[in-house]
N, C-alpha and C. Protein backbone atom coordinates (compact mmCIF):
# COMPACT_ATOMS: atom_id res chain seq x y z
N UNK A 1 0.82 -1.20 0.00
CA UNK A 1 0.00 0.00 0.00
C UNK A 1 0.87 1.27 0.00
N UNK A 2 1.62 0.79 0.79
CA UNK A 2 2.93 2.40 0.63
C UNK A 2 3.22 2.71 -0.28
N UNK A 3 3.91 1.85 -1.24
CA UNK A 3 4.76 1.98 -2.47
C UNK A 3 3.86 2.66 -3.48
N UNK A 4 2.71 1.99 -3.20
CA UNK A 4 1.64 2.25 -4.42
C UNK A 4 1.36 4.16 -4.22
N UNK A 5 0.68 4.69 -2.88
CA UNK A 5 0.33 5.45 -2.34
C UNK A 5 1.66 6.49 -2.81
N UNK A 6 2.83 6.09 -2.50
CA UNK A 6 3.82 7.07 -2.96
C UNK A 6 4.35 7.18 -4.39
N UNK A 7 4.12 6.45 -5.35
CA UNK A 7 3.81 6.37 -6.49
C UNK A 7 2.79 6.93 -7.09
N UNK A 8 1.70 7.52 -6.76
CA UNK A 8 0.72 8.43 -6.48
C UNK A 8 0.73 9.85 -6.29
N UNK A 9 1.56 10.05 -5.08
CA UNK A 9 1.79 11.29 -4.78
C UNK A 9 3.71 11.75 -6.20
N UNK A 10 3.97 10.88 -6.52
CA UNK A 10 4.84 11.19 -7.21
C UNK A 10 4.57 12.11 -8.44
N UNK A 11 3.68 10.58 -8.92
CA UNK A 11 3.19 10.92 -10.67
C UNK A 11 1.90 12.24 -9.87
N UNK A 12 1.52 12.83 -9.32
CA UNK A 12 0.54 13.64 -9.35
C UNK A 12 1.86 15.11 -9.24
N UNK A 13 2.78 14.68 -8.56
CA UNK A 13 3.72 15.94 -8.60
C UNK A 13 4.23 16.35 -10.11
N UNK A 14 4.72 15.35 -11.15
CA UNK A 14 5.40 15.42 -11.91
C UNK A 14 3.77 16.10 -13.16
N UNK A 15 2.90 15.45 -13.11
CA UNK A 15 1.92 16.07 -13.71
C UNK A 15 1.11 17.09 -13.53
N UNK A 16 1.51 17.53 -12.41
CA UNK A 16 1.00 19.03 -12.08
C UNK A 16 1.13 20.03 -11.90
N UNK A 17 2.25 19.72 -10.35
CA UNK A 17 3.43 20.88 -10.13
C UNK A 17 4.78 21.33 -11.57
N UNK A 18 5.27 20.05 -11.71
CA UNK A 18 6.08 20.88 -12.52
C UNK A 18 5.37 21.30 -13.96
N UNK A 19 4.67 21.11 -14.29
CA UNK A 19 4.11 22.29 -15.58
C UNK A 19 4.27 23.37 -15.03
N UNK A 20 3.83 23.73 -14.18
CA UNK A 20 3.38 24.92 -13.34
C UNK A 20 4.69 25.95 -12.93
N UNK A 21 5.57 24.68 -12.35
CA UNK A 21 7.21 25.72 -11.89
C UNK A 21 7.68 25.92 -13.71
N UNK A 22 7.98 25.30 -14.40
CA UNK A 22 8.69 25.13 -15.77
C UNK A 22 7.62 25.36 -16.91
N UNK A 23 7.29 26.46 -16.97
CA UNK A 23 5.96 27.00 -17.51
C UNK A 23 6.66 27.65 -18.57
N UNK A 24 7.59 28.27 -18.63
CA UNK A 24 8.37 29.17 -19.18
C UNK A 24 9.03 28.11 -20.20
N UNK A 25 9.71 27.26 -19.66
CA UNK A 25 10.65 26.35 -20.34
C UNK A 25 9.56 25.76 -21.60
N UNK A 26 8.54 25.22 -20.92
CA UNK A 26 7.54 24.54 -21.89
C UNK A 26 7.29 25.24 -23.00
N UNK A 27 6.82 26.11 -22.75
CA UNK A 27 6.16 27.65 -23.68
C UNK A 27 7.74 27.56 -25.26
N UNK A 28 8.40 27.81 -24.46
CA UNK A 28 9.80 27.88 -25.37
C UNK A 28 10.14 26.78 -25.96
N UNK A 29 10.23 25.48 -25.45
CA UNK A 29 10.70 24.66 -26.54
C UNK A 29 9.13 23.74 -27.05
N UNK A 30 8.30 24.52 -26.83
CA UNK A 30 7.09 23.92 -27.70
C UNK A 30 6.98 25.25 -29.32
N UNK A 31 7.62 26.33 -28.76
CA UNK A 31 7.23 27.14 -30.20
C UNK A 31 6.31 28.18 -29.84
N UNK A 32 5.75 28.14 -28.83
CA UNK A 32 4.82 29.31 -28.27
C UNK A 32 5.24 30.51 -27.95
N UNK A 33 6.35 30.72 -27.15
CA UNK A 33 6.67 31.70 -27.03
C UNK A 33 8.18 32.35 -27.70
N UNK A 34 7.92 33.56 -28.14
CA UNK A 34 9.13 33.77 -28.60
C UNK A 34 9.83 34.92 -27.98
N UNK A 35 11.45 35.17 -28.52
CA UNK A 35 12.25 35.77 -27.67
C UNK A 35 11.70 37.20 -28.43
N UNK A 36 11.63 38.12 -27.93
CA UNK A 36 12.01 39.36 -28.22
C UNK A 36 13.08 40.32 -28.64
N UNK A 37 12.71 40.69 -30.20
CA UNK A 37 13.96 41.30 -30.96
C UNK A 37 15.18 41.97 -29.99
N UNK A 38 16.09 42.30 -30.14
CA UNK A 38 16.98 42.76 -29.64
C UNK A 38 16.94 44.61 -30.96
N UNK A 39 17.42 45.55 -29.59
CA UNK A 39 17.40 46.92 -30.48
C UNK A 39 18.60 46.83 -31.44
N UNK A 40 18.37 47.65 -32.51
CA UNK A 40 19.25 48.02 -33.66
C UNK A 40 20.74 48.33 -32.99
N UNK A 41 21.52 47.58 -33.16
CA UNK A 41 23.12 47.92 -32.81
C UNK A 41 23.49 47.50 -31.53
N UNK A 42 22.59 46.24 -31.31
CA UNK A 42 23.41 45.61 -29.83
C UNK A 42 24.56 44.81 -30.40
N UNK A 43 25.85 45.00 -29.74
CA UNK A 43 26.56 43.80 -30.15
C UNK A 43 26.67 42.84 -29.93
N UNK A 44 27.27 41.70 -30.26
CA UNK A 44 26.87 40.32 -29.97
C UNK A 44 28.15 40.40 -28.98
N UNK A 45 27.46 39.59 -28.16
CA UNK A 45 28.64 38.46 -26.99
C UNK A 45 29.66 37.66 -27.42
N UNK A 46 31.38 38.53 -27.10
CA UNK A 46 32.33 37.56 -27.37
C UNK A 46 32.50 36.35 -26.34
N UNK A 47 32.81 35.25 -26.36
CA UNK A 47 32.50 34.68 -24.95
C UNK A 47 33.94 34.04 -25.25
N UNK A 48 34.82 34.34 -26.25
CA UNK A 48 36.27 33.64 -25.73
C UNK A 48 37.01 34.56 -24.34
N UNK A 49 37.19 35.34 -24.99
CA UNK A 49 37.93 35.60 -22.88
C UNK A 49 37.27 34.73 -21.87
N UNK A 50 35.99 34.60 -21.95
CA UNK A 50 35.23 34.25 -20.87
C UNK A 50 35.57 32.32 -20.70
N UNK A 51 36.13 31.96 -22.07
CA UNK A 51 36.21 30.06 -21.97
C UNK A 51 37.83 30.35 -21.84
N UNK A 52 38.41 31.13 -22.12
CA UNK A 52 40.10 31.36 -21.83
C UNK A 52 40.05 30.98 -19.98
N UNK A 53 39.43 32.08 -19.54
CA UNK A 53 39.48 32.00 -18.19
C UNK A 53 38.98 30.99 -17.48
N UNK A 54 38.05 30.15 -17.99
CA UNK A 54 37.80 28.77 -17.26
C UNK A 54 38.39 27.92 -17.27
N UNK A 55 39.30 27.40 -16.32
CA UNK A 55 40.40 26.54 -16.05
C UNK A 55 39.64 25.37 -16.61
N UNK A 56 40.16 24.65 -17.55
CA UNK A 56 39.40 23.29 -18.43
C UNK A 56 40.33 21.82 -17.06
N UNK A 57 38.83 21.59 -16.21
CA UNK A 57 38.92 19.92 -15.83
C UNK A 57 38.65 18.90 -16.11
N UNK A 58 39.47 18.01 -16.00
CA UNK A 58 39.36 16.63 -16.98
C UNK A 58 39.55 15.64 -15.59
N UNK A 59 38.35 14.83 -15.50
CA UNK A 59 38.01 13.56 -14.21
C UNK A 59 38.56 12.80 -14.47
């Protein structure tokens, strides 16, 4: 009866609550929502300095 009962309260979390927290995420990789233009003459993000400076670890 436990196992079942908490198997229950699981799948009711995963089908309810998280739509709800990850609402945003959904919206976006379903096609619904889209990003908003960026103004005339933003520049784009260099991001090498930024991977220079991350010391690369290998496990």
């Amino acid at each position: 009866m436990h196992k079942s009962s908490s198997l229950a309260c699981t799948l009711f979390m995963q089908l309810m609550w998280l739509p709800l927290i990850f609402h945003e995420v959904i919206e976006h990789l379903s096609g619904m929502a889209q990003a908003p233009a960026m103004p005339p003459g933003t520049p784009n993000p260099v991001l090498d300095p930024v991977a220079k400076a991350v010391p690369l670890v290998v496990v």
